[in-house]
Each structure stands twice: as structure tokens, then as C-alpha cells.
C-alpha atoms as a PDB file:
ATOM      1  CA  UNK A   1      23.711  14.232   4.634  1.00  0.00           C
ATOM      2  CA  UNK A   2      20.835  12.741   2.640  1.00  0.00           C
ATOM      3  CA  UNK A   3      22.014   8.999   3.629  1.00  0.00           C
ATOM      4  CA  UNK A   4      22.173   9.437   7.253  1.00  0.00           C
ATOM      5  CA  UNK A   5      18.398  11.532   7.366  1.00  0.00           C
ATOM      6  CA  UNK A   6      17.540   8.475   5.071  1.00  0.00           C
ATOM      7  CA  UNK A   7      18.942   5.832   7.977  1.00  0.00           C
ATOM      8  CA  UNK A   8      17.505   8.307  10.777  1.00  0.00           C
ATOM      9  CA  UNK A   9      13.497   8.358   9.491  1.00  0.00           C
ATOM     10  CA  UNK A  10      13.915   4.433   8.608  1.00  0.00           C
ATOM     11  CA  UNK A  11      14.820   3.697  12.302  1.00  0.00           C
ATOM     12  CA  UNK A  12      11.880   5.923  13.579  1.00  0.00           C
ATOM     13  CA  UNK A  13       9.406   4.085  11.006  1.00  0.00           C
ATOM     14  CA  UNK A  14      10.994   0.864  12.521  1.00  0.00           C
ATOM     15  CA  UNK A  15      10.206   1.553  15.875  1.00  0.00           C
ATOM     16  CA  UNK A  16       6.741   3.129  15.493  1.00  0.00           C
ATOM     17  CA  UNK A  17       5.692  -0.432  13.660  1.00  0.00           C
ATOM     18  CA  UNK A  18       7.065  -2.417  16.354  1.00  0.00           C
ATOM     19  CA  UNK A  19       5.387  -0.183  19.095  1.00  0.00           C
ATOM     20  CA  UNK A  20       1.855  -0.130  17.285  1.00  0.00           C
ATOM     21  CA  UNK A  21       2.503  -3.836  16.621  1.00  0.00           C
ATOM     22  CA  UNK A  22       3.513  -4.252  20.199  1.00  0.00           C
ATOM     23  CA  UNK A  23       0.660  -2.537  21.441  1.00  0.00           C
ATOM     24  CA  UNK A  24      -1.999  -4.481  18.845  1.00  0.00           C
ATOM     25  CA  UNK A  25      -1.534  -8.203  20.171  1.00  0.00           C
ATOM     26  CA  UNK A  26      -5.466  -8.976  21.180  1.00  0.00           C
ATOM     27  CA  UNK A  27      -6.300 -11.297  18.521  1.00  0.00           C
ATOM     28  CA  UNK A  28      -9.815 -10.973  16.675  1.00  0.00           C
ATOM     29  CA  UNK A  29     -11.701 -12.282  13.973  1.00  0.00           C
ATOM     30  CA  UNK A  30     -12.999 -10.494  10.982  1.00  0.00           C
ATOM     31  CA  UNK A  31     -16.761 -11.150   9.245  1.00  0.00           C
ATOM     32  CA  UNK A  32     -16.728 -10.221   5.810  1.00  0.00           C
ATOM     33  CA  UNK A  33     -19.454 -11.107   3.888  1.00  0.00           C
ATOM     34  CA  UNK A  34     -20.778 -14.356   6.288  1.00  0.00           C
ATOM     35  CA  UNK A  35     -17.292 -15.351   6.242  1.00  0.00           C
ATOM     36  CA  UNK A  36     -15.299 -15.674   9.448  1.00  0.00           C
ATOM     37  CA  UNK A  37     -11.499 -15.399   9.214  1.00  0.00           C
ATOM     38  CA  UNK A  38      -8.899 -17.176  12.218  1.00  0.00           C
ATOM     39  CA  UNK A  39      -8.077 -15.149  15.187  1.00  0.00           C
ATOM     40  CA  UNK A  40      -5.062 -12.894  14.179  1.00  0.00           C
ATOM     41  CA  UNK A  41      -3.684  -9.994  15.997  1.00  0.00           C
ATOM     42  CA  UNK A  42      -5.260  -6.737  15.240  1.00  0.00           C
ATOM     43  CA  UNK A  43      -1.477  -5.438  13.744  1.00  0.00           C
ATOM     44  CA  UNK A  44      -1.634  -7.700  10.886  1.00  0.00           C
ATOM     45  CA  UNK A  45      -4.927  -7.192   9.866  1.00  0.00           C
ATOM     46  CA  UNK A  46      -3.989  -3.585   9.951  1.00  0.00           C
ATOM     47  CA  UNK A  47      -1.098  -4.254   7.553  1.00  0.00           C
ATOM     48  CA  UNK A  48      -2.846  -6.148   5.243  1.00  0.00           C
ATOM     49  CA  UNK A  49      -5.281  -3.814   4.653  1.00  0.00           C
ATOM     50  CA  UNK A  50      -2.431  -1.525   4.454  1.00  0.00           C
ATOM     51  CA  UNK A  51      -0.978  -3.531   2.015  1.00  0.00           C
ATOM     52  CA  UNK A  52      -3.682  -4.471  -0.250  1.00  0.00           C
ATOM     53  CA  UNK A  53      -4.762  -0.562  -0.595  1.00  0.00           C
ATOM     54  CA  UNK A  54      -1.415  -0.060  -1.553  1.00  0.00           C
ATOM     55  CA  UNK A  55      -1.477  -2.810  -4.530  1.00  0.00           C
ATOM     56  CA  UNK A  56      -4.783  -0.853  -5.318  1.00  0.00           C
ATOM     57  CA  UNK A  57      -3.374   2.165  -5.963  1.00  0.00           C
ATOM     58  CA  UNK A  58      -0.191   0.996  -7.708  1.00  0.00           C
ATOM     59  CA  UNK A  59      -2.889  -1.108 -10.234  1.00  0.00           C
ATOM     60  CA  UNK A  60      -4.963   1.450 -10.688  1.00  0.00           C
ATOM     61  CA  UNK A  61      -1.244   4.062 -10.808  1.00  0.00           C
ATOM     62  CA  UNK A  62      -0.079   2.089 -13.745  1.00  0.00           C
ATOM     63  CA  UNK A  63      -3.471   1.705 -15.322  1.00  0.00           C
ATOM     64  CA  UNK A  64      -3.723   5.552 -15.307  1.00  0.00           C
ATOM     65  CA  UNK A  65       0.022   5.746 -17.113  1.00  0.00           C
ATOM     66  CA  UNK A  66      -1.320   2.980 -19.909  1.00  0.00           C
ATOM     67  CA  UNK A  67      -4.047   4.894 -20.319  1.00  0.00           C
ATOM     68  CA  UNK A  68      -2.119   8.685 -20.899  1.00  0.00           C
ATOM     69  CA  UNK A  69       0.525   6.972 -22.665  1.00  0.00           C
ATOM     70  CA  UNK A  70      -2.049   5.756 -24.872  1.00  0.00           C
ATOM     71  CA  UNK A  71      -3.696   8.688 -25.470  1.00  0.00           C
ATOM     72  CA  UNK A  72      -0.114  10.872 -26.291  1.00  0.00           C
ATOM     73  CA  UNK A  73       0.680   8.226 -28.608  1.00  0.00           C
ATOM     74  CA  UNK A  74      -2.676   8.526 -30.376  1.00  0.00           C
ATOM     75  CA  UNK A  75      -2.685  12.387 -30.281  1.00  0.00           C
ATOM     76  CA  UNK A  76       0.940  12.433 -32.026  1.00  0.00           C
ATOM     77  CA  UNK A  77      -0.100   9.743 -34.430  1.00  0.00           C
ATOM     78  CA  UNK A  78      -2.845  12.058 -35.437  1.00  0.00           C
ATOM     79  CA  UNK A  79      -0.537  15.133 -35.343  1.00  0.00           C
ATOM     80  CA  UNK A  80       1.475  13.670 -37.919  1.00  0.00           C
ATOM     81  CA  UNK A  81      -1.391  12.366 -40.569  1.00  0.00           C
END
């Protein structure tokens, strides 16, 4: 039952990014900083953005498991001086 609600919500995430990319096709530009990027449609800015916030929070994710796996090993180092 899990599968096919699995299949189900991956076919309606398909076909709300084709509709918003559907509906997104003007192309722009982007100034950042001075800089001027090539005319791309406004869907794939919007995913990378998307995408690059998500590499951000898997970084800073894993930096935040380093960092309390760290701090456990420390604390049961000290526990058993």
C-alpha cells in the first residue's frame, strides 16, 4: 500500500514541475553583484536556487552531525578517565 501512495505522490510532484515549468518559459537575466547572467527561463533559475539551498543545508546537516558526534565522543572519553 506504501509503494503505490509512493508511485501516486511521485506522479503528482511530476506533473506540478512540468506545469510550473510549463508555465515559467519567459526567459530573464539575473544581476548579481554587477554581474549579468544569459537569458534562461525563469523555471531553472528557480531550481537552481532550489538546488543550491538544498546543498546548503545538507553541508551545513552533516557539519552539525561532525560536530555532535564530536562532542559524544569527547564527553565519553572524559566519562571514562
Amino acid at each position: 500500500m506504501a509503494k503505490i501512495i509512493n508511485i501516486v505522490l511521485l506522479i503528482v510532484f511530476v506533473i506540478l514541475v512540468l506545469d510550473f515549468t510549463i508555465q515559467n518559459h519567459i526567459r530573464v537575466s539575473v544581476k548579481l553583484f554587477g554581474f549579468q547572467s544569459i537569458k534562461l527561463p525563469i523555471s531553472v533559475i528557480v531550481y537552481i536556487a532550489i538546488l543550491i539551498g538544498i546543498l546548503i543545508a545538507l553541508i551545513y546537516h552533516f557539519y552539525s552531525v561532525y560536530k555532535i558526534k564530536k562532542d559524544f565522543k569527547k564527553a565519553d572519553k572524559n566519562e571514562q578517565i
